[in-house]
Protein backbone atom coordinates (compact mmCIF):
# COMPACT_ATOMS: atom_id res chain seq x y z
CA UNK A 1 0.00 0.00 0.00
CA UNK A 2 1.23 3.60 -0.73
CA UNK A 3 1.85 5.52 2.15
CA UNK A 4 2.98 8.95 0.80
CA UNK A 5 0.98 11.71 -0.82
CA UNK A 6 0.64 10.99 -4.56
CA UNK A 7 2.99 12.97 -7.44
CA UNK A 8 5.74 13.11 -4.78
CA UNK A 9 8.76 13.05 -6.83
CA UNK A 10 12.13 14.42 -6.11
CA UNK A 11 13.92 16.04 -8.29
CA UNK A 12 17.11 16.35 -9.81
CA UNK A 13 19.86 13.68 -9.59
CA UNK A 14 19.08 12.24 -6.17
CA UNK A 15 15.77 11.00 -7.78
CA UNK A 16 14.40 7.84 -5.81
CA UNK A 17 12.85 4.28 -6.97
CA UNK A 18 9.19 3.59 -6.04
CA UNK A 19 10.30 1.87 -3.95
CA UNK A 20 12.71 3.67 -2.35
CA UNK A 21 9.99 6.35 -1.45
CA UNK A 22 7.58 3.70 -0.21
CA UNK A 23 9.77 2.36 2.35
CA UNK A 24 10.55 6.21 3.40
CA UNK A 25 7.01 7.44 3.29
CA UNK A 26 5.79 4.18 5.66
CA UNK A 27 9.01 4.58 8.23
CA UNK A 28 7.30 7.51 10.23
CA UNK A 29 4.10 6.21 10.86
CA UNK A 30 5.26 2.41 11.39
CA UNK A 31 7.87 4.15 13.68
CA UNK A 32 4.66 6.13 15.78
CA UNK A 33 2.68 3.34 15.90
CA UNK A 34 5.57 0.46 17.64
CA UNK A 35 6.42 3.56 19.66
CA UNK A 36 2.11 3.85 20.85
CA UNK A 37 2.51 0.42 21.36
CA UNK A 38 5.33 0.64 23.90
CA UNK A 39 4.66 3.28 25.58
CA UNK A 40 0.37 1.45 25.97
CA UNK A 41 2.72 -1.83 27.20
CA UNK A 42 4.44 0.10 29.65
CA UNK A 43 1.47 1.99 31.47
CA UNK A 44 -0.46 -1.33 31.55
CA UNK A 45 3.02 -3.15 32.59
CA UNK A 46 2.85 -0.51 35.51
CA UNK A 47 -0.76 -0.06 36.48
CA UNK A 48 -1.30 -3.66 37.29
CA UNK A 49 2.76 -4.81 39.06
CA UNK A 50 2.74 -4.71 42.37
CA UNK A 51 4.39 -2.70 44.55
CA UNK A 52 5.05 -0.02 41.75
CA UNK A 53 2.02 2.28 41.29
CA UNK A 54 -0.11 1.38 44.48
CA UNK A 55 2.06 2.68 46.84
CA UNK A 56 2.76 6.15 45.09
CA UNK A 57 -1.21 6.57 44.95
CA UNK A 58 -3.08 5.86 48.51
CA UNK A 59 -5.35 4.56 48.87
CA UNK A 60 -4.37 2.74 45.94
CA UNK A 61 -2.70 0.29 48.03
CA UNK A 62 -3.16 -3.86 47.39
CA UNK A 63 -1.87 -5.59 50.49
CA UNK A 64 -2.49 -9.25 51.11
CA UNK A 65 -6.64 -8.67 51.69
CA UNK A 66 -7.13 -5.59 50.50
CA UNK A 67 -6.77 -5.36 45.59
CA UNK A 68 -7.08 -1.66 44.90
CA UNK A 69 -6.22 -0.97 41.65
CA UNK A 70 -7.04 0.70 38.33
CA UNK A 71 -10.17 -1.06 38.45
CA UNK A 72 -10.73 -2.62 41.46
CA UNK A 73 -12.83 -1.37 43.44
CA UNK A 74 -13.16 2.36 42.19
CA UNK A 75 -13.24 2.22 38.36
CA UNK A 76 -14.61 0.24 35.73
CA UNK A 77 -13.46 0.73 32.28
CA UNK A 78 -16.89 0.05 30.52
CA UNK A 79 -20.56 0.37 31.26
CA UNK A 80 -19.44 2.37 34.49
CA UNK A 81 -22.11 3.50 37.15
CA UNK A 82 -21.37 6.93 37.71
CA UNK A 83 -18.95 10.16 36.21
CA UNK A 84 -15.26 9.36 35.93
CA UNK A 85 -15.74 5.83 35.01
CA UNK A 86 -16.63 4.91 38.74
CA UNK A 87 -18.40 1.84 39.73
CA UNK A 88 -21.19 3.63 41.73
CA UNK A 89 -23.39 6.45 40.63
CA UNK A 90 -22.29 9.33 42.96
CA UNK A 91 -19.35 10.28 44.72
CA UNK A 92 -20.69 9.74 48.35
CA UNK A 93 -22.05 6.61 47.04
CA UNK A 94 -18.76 5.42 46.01
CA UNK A 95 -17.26 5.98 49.12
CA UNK A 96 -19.22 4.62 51.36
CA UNK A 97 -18.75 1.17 49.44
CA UNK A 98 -15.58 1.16 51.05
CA UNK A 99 -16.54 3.53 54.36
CA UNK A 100 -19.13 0.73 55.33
CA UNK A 101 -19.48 -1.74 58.58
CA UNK A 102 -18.90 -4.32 55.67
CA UNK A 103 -17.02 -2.68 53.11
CA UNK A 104 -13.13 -2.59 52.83
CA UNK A 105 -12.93 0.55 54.76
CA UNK A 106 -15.01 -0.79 57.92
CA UNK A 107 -13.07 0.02 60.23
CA UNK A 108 -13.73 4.12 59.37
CA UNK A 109 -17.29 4.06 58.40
CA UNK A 110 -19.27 6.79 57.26
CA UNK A 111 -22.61 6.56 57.28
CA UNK A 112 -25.19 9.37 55.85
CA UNK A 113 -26.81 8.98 59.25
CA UNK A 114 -23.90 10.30 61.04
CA UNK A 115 -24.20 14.00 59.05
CA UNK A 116 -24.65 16.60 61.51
CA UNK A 117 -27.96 19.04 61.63
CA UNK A 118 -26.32 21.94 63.93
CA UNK A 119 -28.22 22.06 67.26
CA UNK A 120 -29.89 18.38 66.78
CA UNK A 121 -27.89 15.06 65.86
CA UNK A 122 -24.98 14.05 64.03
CA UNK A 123 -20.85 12.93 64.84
CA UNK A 124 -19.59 14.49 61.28
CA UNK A 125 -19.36 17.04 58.87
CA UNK A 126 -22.18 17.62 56.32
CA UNK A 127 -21.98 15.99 53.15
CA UNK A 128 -24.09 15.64 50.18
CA UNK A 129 -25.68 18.65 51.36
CA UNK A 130 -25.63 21.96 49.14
CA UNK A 131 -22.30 24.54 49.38
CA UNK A 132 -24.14 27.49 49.77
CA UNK A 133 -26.30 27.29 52.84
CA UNK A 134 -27.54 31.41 53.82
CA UNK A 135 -28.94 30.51 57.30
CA UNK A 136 -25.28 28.80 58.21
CA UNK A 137 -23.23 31.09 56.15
CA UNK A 138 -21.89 28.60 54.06
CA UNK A 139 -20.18 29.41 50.48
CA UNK A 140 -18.87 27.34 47.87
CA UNK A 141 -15.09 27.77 48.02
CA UNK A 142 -12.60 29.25 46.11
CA UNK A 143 -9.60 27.02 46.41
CA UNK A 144 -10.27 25.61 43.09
CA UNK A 145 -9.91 22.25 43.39
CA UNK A 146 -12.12 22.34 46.21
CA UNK A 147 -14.51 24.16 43.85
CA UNK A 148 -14.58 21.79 40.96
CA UNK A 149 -15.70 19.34 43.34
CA UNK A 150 -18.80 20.65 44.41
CA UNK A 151 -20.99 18.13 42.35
CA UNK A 152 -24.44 19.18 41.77
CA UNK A 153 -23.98 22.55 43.84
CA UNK A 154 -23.23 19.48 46.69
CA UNK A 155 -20.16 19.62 49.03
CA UNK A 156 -19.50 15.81 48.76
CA UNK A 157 -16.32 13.88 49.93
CA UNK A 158 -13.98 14.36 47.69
CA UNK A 159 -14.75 18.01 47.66
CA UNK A 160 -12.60 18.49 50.74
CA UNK A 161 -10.60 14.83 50.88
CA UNK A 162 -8.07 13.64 47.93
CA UNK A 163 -8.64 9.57 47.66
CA UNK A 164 -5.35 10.10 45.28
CA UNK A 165 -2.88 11.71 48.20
CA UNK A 166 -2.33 11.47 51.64
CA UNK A 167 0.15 14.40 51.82
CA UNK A 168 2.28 14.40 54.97
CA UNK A 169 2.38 18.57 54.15
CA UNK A 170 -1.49 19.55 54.27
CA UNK A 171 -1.61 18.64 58.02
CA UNK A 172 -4.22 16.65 60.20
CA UNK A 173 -3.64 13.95 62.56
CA UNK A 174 -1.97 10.69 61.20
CA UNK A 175 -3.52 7.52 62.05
CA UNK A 176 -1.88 3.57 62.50
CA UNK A 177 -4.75 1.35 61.58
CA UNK A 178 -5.08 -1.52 63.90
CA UNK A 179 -2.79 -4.45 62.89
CA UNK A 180 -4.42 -7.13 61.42
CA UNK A 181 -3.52 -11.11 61.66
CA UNK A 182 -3.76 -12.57 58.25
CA UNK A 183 -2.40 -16.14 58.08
CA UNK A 184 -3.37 -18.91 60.58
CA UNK A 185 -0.39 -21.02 61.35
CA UNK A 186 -1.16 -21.35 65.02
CA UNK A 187 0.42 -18.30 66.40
CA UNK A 188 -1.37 -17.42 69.75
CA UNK A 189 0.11 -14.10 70.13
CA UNK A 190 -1.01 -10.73 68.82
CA UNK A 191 0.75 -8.40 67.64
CA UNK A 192 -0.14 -4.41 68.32
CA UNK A 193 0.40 -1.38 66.24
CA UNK A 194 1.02 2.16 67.36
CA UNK A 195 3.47 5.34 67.52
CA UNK A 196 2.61 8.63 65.64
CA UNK A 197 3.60 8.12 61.76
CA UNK A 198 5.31 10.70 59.82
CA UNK A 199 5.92 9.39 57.16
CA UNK A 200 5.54 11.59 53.48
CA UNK A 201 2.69 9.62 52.49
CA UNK A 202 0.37 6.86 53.78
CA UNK A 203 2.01 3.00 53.40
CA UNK A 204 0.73 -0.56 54.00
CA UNK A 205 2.98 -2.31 56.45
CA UNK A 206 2.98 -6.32 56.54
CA UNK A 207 4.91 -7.92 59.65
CA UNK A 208 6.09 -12.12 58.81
CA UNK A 209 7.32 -14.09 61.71
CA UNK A 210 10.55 -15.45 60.58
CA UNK A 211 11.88 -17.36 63.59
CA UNK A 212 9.46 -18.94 65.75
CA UNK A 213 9.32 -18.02 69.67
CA UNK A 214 7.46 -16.06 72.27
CA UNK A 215 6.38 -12.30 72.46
CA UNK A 216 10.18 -12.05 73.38
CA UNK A 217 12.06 -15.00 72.06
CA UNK A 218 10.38 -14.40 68.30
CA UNK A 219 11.75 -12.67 65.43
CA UNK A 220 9.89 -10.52 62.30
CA UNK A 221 11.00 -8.69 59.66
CA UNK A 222 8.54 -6.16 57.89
CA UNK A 223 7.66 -5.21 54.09
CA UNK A 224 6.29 -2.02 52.70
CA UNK A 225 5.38 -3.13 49.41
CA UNK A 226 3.30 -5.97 50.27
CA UNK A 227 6.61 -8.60 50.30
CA UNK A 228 8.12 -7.28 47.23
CA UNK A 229 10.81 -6.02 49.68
CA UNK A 230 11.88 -6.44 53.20
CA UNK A 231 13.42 -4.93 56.56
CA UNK A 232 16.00 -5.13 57.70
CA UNK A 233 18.05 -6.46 54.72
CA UNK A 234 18.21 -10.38 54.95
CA UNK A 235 19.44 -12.15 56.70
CA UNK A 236 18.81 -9.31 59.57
CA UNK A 237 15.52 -9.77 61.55
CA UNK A 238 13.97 -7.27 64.39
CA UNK A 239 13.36 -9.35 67.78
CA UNK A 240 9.80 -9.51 69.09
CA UNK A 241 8.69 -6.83 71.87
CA UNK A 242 7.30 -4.44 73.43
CA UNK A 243 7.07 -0.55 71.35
CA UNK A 244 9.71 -1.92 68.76
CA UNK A 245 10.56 0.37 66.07
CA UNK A 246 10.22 0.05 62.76
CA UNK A 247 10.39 3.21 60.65
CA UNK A 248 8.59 6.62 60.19
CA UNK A 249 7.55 6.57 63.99
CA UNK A 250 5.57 3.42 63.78
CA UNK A 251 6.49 0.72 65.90
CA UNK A 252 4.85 -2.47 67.04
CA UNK A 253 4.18 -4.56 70.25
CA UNK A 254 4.31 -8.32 71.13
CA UNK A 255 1.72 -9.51 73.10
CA UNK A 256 1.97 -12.95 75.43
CA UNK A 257 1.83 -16.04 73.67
CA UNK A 258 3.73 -17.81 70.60
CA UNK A 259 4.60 -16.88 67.35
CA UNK A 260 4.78 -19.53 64.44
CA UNK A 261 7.10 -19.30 61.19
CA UNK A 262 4.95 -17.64 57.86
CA UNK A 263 2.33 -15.74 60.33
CA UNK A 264 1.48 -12.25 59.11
CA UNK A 265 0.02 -9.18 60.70
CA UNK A 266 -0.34 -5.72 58.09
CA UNK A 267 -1.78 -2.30 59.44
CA UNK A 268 -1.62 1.12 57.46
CA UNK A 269 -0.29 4.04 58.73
CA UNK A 270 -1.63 7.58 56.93
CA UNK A 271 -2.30 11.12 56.46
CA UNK A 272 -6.04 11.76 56.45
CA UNK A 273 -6.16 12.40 52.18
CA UNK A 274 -7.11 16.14 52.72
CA UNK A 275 -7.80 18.38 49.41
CA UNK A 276 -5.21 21.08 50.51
CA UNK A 277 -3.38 22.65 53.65
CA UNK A 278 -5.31 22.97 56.70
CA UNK A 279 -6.17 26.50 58.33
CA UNK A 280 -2.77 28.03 59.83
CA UNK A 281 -1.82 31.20 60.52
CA UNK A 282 -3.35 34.63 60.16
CA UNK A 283 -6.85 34.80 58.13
CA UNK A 284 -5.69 37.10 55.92
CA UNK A 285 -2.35 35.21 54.76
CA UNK A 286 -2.52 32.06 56.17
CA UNK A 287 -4.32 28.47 54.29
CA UNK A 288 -7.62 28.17 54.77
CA UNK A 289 -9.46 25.11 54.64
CA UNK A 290 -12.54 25.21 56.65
CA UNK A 291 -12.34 28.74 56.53
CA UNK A 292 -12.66 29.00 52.72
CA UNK A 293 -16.37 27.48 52.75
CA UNK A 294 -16.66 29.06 56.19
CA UNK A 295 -15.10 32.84 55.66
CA UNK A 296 -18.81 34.78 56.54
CA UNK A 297 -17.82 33.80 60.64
CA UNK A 298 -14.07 34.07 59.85
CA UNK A 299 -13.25 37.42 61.73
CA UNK A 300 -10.49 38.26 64.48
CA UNK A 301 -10.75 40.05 67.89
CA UNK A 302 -10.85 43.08 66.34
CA UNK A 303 -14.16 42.62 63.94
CA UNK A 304 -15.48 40.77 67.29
CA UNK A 305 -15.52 43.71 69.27
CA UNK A 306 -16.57 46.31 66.90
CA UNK A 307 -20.93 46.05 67.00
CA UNK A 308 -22.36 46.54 63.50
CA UNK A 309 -25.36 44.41 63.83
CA UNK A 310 -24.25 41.44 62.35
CA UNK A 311 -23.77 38.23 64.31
CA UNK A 312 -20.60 37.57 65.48
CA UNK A 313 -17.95 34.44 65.91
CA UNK A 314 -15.44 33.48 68.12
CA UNK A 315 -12.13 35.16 66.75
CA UNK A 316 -9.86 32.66 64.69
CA UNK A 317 -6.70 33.23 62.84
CA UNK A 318 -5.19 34.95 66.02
CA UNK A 319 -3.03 34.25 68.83
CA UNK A 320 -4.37 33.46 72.63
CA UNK A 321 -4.11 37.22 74.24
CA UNK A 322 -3.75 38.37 70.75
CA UNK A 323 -6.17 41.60 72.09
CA UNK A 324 -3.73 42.13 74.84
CA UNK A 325 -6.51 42.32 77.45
CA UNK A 326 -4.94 39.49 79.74
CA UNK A 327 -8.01 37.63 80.15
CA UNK A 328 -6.99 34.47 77.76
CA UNK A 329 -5.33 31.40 79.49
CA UNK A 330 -1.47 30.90 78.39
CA UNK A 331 -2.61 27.13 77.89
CA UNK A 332 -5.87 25.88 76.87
CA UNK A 333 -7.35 23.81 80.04
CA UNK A 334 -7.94 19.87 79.65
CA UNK A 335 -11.35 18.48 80.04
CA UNK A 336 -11.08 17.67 83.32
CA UNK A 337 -9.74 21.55 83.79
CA UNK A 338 -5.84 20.61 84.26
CA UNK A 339 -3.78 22.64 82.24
CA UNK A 340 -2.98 21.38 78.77
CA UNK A 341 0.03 19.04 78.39
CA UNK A 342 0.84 19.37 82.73
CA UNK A 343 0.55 17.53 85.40
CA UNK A 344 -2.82 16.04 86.18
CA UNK A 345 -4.42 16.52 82.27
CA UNK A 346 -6.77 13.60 80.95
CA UNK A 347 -5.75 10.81 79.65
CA UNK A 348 -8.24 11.74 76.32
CA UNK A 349 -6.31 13.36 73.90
CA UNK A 350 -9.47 13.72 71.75
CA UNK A 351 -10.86 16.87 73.74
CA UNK A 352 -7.54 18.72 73.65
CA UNK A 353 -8.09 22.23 72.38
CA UNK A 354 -4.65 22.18 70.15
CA UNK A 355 -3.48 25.59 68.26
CA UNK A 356 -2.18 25.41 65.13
CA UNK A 357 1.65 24.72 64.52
CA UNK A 358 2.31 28.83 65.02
CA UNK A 359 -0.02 29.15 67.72
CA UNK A 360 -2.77 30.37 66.26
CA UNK A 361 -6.68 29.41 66.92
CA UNK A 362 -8.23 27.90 64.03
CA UNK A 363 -11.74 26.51 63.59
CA UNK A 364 -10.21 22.70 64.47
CA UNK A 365 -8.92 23.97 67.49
CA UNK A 366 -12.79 23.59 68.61
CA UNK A 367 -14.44 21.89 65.98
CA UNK A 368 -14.19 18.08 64.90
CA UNK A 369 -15.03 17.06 61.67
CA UNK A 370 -15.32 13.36 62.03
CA UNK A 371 -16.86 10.85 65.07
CA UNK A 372 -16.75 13.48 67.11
CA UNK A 373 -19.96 13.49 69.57
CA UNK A 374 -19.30 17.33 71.22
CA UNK A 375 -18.86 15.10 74.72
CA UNK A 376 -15.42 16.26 76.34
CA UNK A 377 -15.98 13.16 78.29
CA UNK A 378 -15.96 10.77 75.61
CA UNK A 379 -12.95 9.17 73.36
CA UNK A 380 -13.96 10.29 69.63
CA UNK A 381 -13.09 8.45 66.81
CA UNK A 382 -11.99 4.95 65.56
């Protein structure tokens, strides 16, 4: 078949054979098309290895009982349910097929019951509700990723979380997920999860008993790409313990009993997939985050004290004593009115009133947005 334009013809004495200029004209696109074909090889080569694209994408993580992939459980290429190829019609529909007693997510379930009607019921933040909301002062925000995910004129989930990043650098409070056993070859023992991660980004850890033994006598070594990999470099092992480290502030504990060869425990450890920076600093250069939808009862001491007949908010964005009148506590009290972080405080860190990283009040210095139950008396959360 020709593959030039017709009446192509050089001229003079460099003159080529018809066949001579078919081979030339068909060399560009045959070239284009085996270099399509590579490059369609390598992106399905890398969407479906393990350990290569899930951990680089939370919570596109597959660990040993949980396959989250391109299309599993999120996407479906063909005859999808809802908008961006998504297996269920609606974003808050989608998530809760994970964020479900049952679903893969049950251990942080999110149920539409649990929205909260200010003054009358509810543990979380409104969603599937609409942005703009006059009699609470709500607005649709202006970050703009925010903003193109108001669906419907709806603040959903992924308007304010990011299922595609768990960014160490937007702030929140990182969370260990309670390690799981996985195997059954007899071990007796369990095996505990904790420490404060800080780690960049969320990761799947998976624990494998390597010598058999007691909660002291045992020994592990740990993966982070669902066994791709492991730590320490073989033949190293970690002993068995109590609080024993393994990376990013995470460490696990050993409890009484024994520990057979092959058994495996995993747990996640992550940042809470926010859409951008939390509030910090002052209101009028700081990030904002629930003051973007929220900016109507954003206002400092200042705007507080002036009277123009306009209802008024606590001040935010500001330092404690920030009006200089002396009346504001150095230290926020505990719930059991100790002093923050002294002698004598709680033992629930869930009702600490905590300032933001500059020591600033923001509207999460009061406010919860999840499994929180306004009860100072009460542990919140999973």
């Amino acid at each position: 078949m020709w593959c030039g334009r017709t009446g192509e013809v050089p001229v003079g004495s460099h003159e080529r054979t018809l066949e001579e200029r078919m081979t030339s004209a068909c060399a560009m696109p045959q070239r284009a098309a085996a270099w399509l074909l590579l490059l369609m090889v390598t992106m399905i080569f890398i969407a479906f290895s393990p350990g290569v694209a899930e951990a680089s994408d939370p919570p596109h993580w597959s660990s040993s009982t949980v396959t989250t992939d391109c299309t599993t459980p999120c996407h479906i290429p063909h005859h999808a349910a809802g908008d961006g190829l998504t297996a269920s019609a609606g974003n808050v529909n989608l998530c809760q097929s994970c964020h479900s007693p049952s679903g893969a997510a049950g251990d942080l379930p999110i149920n539409s019951s649990d929205v909260a009607i200010p003054g009358t019921q509810g543990t979380s933040h409104a969603f599937d509700v609409a942005a703009v909301n006059s009699p609470l002062g709500t607005q649709e925000p202006e970050n703009p990723a925010m903003q193109l995910r108001v669906m419907g004129g709806n603040v959903v989930c992924s308007t304010c979380h990011n299922q595609h990043s768990a960014a160490a650098s937007f702030g929140g409070h990182p969370r260990v997920s309670l390690a799981k056993q996985v195997t059954a070859f007899g071990s007796t023992g369990p095996v505990t999860s904790g420490g404060i991660f800080n780690g960049s980004t969320g990761v799947w850890y998976l624990v494998e008993i390597v010598t058999a033994g007691n909660q002291t006598s045992a020994r592990f070594r740990y993966s982070k790409d669902n066994g791709t990999s492991w730590f320490p470099t073989a033949p190293a092992t970690l002993g068995a313990g109590i609080d024993v480290t393994l990376d990013s502030g995470v460490n696990i504990s050993f409890g009484t009993g024994s520990f057979s060869v092959g058994e495996r425990w995993e747990f996640s450890a992550s940042w809470p997939f926010l859409r951008s920076a939390l509030d910090s600093s002052a209101n009028d250069t700081g990030d904002a985050y629930c003051r973007d939808c929220h900016r109507s009862w954003v206002m400092d001491h200042d705007t507080v004290r002036t009277y123009d007949g306009n209802f008024k908010s606590h001040p935010v964005g500001v330092a404690l004593d920030a009006n200089g009148m002396g009346y504001d506590r150095s230290v926020p009290l505990d719930g059991n009115g100790a002093p923050q972080g002294a002698a004598g405080e709680d033992s629930n860190p869930t009702n600490d009133l905590l300032l933001d990283s500059g020591g600033f009040v923001q509207c999460l210095t009061c406010h919860g947005v999840h499994y929180v139950d306004s009860n100072t008396l009460t542990v919140d959360g999973p």
